[in-house]
Protein backbone atom coordinates (compact mmCIF):
# COMPACT_ATOMS: atom_id res chain seq x y z
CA UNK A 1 -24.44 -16.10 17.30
CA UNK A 2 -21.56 -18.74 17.67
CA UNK A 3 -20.35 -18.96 20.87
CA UNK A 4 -16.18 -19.35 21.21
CA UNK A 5 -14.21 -20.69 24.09
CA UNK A 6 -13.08 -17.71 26.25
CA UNK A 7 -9.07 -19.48 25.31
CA UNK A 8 -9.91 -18.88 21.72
CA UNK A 9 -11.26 -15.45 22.12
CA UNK A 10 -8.06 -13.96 23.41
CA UNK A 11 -5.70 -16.11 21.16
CA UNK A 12 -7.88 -14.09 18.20
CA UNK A 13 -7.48 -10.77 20.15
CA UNK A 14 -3.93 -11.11 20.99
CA UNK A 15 -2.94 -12.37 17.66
CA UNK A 16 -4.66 -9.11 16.24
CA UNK A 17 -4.22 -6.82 18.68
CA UNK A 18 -7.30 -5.71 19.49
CA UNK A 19 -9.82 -5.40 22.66
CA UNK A 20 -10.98 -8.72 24.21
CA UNK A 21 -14.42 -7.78 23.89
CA UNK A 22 -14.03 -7.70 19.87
CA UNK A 23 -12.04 -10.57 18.88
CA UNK A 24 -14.69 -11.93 17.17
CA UNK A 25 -17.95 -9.23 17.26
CA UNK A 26 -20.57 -10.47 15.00
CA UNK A 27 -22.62 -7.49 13.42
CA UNK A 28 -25.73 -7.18 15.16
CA UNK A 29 -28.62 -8.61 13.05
CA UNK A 30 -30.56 -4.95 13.00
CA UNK A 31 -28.30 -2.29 13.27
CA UNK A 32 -27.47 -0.29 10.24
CA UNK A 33 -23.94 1.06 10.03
CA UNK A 34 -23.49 4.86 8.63
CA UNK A 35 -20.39 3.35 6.60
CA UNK A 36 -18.95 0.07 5.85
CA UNK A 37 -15.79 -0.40 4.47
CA UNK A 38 -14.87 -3.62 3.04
CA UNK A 39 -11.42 -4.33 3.28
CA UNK A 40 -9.61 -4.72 6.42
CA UNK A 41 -5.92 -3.84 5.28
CA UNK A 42 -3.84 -0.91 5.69
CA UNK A 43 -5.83 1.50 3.44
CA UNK A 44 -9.45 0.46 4.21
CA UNK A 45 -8.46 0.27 8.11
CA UNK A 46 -6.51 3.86 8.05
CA UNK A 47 -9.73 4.87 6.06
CA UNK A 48 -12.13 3.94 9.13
CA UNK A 49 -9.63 5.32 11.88
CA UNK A 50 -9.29 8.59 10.19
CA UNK A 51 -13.40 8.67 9.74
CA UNK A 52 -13.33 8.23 13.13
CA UNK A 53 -10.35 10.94 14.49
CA UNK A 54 -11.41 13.49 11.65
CA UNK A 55 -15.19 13.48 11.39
CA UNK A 56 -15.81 11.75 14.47
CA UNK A 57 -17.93 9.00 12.34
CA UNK A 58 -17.73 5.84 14.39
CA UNK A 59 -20.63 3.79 13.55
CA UNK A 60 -18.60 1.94 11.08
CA UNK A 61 -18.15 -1.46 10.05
CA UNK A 62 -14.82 -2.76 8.54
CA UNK A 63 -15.45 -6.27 6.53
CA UNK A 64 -12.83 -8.85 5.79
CA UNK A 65 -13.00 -12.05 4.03
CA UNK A 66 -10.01 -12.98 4.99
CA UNK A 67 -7.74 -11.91 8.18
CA UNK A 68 -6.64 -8.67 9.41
CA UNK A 69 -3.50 -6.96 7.01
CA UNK A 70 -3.30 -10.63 5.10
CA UNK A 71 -3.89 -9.12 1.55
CA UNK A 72 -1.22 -6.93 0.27
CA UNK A 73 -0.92 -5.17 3.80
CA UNK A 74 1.46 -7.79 4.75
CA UNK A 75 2.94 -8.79 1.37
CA UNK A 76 4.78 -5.80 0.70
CA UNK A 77 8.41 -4.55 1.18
CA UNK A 78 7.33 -1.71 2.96
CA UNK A 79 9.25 1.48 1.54
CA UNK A 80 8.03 4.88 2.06
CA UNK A 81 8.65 7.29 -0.23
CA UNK A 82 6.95 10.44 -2.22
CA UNK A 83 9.01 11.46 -4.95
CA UNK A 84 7.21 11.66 -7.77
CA UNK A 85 6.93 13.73 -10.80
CA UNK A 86 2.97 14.56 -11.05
CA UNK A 87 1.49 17.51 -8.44
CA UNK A 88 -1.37 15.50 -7.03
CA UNK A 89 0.83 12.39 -6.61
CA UNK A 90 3.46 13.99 -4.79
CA UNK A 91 0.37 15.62 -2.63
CA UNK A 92 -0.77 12.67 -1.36
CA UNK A 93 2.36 10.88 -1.11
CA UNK A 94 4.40 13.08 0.91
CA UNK A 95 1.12 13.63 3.12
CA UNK A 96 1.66 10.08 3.37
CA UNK A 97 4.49 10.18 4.31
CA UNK A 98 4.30 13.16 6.45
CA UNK A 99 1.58 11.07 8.87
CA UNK A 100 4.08 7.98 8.84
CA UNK A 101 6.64 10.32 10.89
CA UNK A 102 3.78 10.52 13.62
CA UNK A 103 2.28 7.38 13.55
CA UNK A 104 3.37 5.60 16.51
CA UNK A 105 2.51 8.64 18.67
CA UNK A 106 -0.87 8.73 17.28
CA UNK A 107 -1.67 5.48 17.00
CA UNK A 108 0.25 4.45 20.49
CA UNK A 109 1.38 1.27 19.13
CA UNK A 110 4.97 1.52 17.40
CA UNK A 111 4.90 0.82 14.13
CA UNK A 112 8.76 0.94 13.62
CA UNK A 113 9.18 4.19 10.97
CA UNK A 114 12.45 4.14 10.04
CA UNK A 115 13.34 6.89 7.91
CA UNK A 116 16.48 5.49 6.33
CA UNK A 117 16.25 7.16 3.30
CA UNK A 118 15.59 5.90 -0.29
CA UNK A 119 17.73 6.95 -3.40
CA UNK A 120 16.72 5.24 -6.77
CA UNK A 121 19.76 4.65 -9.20
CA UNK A 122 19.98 6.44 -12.51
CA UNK A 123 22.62 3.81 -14.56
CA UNK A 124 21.53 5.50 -18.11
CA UNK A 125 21.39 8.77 -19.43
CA UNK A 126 17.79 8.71 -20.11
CA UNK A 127 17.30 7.83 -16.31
CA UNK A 128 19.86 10.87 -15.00
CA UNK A 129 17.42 13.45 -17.35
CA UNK A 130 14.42 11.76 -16.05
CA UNK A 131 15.39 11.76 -11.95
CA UNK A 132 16.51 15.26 -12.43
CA UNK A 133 13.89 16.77 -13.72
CA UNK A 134 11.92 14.90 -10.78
CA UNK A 135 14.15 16.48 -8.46
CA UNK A 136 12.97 19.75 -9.60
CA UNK A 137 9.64 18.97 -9.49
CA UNK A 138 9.93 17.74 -5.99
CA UNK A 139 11.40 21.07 -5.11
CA UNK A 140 8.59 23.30 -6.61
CA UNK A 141 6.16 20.56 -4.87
CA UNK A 142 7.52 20.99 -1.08
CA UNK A 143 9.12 17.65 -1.27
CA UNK A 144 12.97 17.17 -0.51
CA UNK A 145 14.87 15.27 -2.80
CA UNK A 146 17.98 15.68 -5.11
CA UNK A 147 19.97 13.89 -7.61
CA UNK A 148 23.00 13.00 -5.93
CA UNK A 149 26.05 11.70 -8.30
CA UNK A 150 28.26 8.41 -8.02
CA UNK A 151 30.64 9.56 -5.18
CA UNK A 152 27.88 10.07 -2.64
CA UNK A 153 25.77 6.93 -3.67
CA UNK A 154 28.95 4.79 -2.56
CA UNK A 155 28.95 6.72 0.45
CA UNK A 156 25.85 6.08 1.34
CA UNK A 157 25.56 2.76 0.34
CA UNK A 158 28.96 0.92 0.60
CA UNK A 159 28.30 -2.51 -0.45
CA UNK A 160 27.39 -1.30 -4.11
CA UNK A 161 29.37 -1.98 -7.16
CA UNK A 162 29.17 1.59 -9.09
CA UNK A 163 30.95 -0.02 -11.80
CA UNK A 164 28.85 -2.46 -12.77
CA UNK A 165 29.24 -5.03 -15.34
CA UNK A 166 26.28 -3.72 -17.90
CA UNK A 167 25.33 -0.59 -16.04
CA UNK A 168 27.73 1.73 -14.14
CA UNK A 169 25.85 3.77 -11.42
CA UNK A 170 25.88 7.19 -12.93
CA UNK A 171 23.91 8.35 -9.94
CA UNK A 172 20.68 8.83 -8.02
CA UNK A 173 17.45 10.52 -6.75
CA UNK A 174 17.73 10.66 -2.74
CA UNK A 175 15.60 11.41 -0.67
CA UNK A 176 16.92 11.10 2.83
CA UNK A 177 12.89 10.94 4.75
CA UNK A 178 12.14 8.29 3.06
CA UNK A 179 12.31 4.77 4.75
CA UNK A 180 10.59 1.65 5.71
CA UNK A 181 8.09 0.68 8.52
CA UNK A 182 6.71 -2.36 9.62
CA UNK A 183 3.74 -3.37 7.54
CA UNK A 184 2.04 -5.81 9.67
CA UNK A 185 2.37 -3.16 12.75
CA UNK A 186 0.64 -0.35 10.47
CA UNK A 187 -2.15 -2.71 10.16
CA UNK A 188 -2.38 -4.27 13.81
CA UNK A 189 -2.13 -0.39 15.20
CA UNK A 190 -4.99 0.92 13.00
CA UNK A 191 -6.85 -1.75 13.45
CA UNK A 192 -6.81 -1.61 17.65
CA UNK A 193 -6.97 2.35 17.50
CA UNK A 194 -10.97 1.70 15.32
CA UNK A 195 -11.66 -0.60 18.12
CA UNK A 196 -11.01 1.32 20.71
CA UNK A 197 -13.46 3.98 19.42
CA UNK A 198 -16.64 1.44 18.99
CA UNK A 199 -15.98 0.10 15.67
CA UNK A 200 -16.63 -2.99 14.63
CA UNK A 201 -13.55 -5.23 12.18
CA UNK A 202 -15.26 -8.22 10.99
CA UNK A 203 -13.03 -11.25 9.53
CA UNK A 204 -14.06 -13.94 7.49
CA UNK A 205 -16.93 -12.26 6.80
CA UNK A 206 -16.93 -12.01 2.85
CA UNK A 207 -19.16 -9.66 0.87
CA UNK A 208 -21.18 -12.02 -1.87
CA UNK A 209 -23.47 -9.03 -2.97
CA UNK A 210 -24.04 -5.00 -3.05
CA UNK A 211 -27.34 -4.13 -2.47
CA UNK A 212 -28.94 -1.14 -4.07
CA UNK A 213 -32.02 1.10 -4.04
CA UNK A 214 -32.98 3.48 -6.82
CA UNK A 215 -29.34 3.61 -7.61
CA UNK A 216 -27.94 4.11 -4.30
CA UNK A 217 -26.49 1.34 -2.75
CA UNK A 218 -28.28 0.51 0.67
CA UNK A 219 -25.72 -2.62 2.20
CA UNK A 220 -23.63 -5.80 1.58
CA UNK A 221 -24.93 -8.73 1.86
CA UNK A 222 -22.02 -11.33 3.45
CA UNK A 223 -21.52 -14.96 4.47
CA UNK A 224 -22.57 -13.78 8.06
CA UNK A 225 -25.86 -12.06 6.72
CA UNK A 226 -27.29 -8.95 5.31
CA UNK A 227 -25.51 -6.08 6.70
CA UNK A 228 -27.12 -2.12 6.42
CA UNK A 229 -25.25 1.06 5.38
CA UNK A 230 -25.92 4.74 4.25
CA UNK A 231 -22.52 4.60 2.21
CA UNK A 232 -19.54 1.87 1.37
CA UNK A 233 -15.95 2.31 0.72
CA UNK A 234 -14.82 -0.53 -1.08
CA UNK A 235 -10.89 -1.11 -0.39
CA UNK A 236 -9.48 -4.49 -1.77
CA UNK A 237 -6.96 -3.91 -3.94
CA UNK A 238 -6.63 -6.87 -6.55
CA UNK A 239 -10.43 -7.43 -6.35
CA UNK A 240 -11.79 -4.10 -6.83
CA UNK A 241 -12.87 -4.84 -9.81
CA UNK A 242 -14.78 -7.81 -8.90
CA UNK A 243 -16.78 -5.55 -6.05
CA UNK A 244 -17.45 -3.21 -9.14
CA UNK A 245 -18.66 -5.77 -10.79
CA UNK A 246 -21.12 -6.87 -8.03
CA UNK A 247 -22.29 -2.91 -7.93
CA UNK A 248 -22.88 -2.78 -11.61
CA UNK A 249 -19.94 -1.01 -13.19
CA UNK A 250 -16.29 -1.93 -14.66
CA UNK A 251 -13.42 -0.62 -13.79
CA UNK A 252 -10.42 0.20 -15.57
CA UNK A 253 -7.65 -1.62 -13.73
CA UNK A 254 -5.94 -5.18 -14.35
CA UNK A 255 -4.81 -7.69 -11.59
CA UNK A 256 -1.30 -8.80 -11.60
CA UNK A 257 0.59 -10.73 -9.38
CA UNK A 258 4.24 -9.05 -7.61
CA UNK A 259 6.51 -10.80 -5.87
CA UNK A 260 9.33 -10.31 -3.51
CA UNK A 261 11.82 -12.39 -1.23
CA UNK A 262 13.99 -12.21 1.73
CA UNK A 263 17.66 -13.74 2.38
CA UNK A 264 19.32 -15.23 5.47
CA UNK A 265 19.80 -12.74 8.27
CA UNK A 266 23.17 -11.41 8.17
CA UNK A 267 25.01 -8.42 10.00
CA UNK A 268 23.77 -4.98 9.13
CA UNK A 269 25.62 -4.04 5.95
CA UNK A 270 22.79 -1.47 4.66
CA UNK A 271 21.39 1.35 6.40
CA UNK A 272 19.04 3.17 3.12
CA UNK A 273 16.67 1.68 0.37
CA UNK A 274 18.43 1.50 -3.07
CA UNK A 275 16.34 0.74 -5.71
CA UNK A 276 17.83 -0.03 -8.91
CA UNK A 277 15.22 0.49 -12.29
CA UNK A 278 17.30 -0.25 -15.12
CA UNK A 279 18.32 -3.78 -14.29
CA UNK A 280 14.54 -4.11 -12.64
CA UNK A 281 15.39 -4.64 -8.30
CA UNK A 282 15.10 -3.35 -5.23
CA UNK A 283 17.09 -3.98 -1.50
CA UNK A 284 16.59 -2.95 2.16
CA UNK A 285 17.59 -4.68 4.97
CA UNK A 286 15.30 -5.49 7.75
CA UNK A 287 15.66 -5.07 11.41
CA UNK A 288 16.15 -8.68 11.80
CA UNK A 289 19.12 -8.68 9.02
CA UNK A 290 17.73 -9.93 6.25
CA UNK A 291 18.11 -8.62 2.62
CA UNK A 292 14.17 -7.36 1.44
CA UNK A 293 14.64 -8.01 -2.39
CA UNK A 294 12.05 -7.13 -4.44
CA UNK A 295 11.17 -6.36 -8.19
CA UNK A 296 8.64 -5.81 -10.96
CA UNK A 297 5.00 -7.60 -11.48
CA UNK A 298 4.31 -10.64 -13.54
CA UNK A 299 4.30 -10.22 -17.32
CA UNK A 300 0.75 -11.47 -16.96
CA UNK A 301 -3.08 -11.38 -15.30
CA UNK A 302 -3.29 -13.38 -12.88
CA UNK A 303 -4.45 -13.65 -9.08
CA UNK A 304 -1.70 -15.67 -7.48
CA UNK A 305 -0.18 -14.95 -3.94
CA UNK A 306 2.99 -17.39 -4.69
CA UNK A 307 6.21 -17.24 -6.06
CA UNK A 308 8.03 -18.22 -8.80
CA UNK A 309 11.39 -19.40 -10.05
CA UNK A 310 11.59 -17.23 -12.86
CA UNK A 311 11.09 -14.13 -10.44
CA UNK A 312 13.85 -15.32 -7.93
CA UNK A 313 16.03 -15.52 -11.46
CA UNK A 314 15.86 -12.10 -13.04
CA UNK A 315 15.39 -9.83 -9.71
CA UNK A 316 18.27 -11.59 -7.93
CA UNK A 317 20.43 -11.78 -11.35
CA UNK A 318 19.68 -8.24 -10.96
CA UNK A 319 20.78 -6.95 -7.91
CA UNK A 320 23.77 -9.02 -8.07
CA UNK A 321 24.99 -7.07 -10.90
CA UNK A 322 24.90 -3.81 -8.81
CA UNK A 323 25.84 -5.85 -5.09
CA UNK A 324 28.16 -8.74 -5.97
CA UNK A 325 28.27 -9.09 -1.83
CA UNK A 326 25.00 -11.20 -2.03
CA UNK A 327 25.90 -13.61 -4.46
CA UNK A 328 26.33 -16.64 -1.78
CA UNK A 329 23.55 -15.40 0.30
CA UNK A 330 20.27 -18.28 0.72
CA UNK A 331 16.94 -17.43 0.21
CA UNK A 332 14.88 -17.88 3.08
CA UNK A 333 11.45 -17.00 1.70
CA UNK A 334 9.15 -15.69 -1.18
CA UNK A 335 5.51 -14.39 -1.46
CA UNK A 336 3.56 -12.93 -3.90
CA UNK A 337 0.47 -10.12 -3.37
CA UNK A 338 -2.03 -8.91 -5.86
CA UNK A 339 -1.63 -5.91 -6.88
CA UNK A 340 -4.30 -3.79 -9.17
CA UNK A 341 -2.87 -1.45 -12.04
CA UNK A 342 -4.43 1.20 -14.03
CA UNK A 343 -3.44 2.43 -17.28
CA UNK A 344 -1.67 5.51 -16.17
CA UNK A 345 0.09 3.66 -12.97
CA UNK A 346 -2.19 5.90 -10.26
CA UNK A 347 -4.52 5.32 -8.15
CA UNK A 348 -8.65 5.59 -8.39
CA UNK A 349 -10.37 7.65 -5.48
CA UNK A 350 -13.28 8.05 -6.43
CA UNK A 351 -17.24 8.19 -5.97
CA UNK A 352 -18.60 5.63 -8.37
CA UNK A 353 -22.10 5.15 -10.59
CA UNK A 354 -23.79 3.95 -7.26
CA UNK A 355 -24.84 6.70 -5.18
CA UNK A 356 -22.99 6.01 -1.61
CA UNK A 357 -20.65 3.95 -2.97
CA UNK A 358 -17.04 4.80 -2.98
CA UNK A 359 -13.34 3.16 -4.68
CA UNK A 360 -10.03 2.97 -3.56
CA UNK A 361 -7.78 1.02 -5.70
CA UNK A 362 -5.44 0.85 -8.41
CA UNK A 363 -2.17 1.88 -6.29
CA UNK A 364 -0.47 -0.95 -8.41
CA UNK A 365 2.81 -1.74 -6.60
CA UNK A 366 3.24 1.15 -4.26
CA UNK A 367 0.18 0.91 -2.05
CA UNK A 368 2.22 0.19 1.49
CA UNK A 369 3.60 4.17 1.01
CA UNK A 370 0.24 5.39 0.89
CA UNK A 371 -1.50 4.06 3.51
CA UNK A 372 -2.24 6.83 6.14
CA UNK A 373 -2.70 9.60 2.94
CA UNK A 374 -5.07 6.96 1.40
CA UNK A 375 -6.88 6.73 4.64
CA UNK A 376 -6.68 11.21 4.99
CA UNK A 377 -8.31 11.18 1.75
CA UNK A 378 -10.75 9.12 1.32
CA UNK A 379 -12.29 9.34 5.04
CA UNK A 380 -12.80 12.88 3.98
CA UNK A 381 -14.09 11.81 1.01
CA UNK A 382 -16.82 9.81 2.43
CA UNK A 383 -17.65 12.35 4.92
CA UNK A 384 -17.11 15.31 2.93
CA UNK A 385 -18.12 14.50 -0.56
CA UNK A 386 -14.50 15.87 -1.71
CA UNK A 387 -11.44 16.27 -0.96
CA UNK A 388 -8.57 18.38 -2.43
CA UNK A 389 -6.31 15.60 -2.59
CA UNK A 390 -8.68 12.92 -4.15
CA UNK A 391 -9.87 15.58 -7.16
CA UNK A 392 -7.43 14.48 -10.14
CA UNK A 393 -7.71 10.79 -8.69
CA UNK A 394 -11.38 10.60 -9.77
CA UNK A 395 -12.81 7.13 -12.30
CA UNK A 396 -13.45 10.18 -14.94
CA UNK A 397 -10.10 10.77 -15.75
CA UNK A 398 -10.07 7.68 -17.99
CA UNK A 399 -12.86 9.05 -19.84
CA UNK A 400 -11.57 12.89 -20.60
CA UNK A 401 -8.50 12.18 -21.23
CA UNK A 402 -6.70 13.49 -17.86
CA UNK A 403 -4.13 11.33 -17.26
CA UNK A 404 -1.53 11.66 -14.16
CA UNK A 405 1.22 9.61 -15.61
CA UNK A 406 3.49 8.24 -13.06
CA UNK A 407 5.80 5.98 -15.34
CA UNK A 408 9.04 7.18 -15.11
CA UNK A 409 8.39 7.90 -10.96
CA UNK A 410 7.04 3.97 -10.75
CA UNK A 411 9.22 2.41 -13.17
CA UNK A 412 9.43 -0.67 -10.78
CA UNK A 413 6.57 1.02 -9.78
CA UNK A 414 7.16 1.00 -6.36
């Protein structure tokens, strides 16, 4: 194995936050892990932790061809919400959710929750009919929201023009425990808790090949060698359907590029998430004071992790519109992720064609929410064979017809 300098071991375990002793663990040549998971960002790493705390299943193995939370982990704008119109999306959102209120306690590492609240503007009729009848699906689901009108939306949110030039803001669905968290904490904090109970999170170690046996799949094989498994969760958001593709099947999803940008620090001016469908943005303000913007993917397939001028053109022409404050503010930077869609905007949790092999994917733009219900789910998946909130989420849906259409509740689709 290739020896590092004991200087460069802890710079690798203290810019991940994890144990000395596995800044840079190479899987042992022979040993055959009872599950890998490739994928070593929020959802695959809250996937091995709750493996671990549920099912006590610790001979795992998370895989990562790049670095730790560098895929769409940290590429998001990290709002938490889970009202949506479907049943089994607002089940696993809000127990999202639910475990984000708790996550620095269990994880001991604070991951900076801040339930701020999130209310998503209704500036046409069609949206006021739509976020209403949400609203009263969220109420017969357990979750609390409610459509709030003009009056209270300034309240809330000061800086926001209700009268705007195209769109007056006719009002909103709010739902006050909603919020934000810090997205490369979430990863960090999963990632040191797996450690800590004998798990082994592999970077730069790229998977180049499934291996299967009589239909089951039997390991990976990676640039760092052949590597053994009973089952695999595969967890890589934009490239899920190249893994499938490696294991022998296609999957129905498309790979699209979303980007998002952040202004100049400036005083706090805006304490809740607004998110603004009609005229296609989205705002928070960070801890640090700078103005999250965000909204919708590229018009096209593509794999990029930059951004564009176009996108800093419509979203900021956007939000403008609705807070004329930010005209004069600078940009200080842009990314883009890759995010993987499906026709019907949800998520695939599924077993697959391969026996042992498992998907997670197609969360499109809101995967950062999901995280720690992702994780629930599909560890019990893996361990179980089912779980009760991954059964409408399954690859068959697409075939029978069983749609769970989330288009009006991800209409920015976050």
């Amino acid at each position: 194995m290739k020896r590092y300098s004991a200087f460069a071991i802890a710079r690798e375990a203290v810019r991940h936050h994890i144990g000395w002793e596995r800044a840079w663990r190479a899987p042992e040549p022979k040993k055959k892990y009872d599950v890998i998971i490739v994928g070593a960002g929020g959802h695959g790493l809250a996937t091995a932790y709750y493996l671990g705390k549920n099912f006590g299943i610790t001979n795992v193995a998370i895989l990562e061809k790049g670095w730790l939370g560098g895929g769409n982990t940290g590429r998001n704008t990290t709002i938490i919400r889970s009202n949506y119109l479907q049943d089994p999306s607002a089940a696993i959102y809000e127990k999202s959710r639910s475990l984000y209120e708790t996550m620095s306690q269990d994880l001991n590492y604070n991951v900076m929750f801040s339930p701020r609240g999130v209310m998503m503007l209704a500036q046409t009729q069609h949206e006021i009919r739509g976020y209403q009848r949400t609203a009263h699906a969220n109420a017969l689901q357990g979750v609390s929201t409610e459509f709030i009108g003009p009056e209270k939306v300034k309240e809330l949110c000061p800086i926001i023009d209700i009268n705007g030039p195209r769109y007056p803001v006719l009002g909103a669905l709010w739902q006050p425990r909603g919020g934000t968290a810090r997205h490369d904490a979430v990863a960090w904090g999963y990632a040191r808790a797996c450690s800590d109970m004998g798990m082994d999170v592999i970077q730069k170690c790229e998977v180049t090949a499934v291996r299967r046996e009589g239909g089951k799949v039997v390991g990976v094989d990676t640039g760092k060698g052949a590597i053994d498994c009973d089952k695999l969760g595969v967890v890589v958001a934009g490239h899920s359907g190249h893994l499938a593709d490696m294991a022998g099947f296609q999957l129905p999803i498309e790979s699209v590029a979303l980007q998002a940008l952040v202004s100049e620090p400036i005083k706090p001016c805006m304490d809740v998430v607004v998110m603004a469908n009609t005229v296609h943005g989205y705002m928070s303000q960070s801890d640090k004071g700078e103005m999250v913007i965000g909204g919708g993917t590229d018009g096209y397939n593509n794999y990029t992790q930059r951004g564009s001028f176009h996108h800093i053109e419509e979203t900021v022409r956007a939000l403008i519109e609705t807070f004329p404050m930010i005209s004069r503010l600078k940009m200080l930077r842009q990314w883009g992720g890759i995010v993987d869609v499906t026709g019907d905007r949800s998520p695939i949790l599924s077993k697959t064609p391969v026996e042992g092999m498992f998907m997670n994917c197609g969360w499109g733009t809101g995967g950062f929410k999901a995280i720690p219900g992702s994780g629930w789910a599909m560890a019990e998946l893996i361990a179980k064979g089912h779980s009760p909130l991954t059964e409408e989420f399954t690859m068959n849906r697409f075939r029978a017809g069983k749609f769970i259409d989330e288009s009006v509740a991800a209409g920015v689709a976050h």
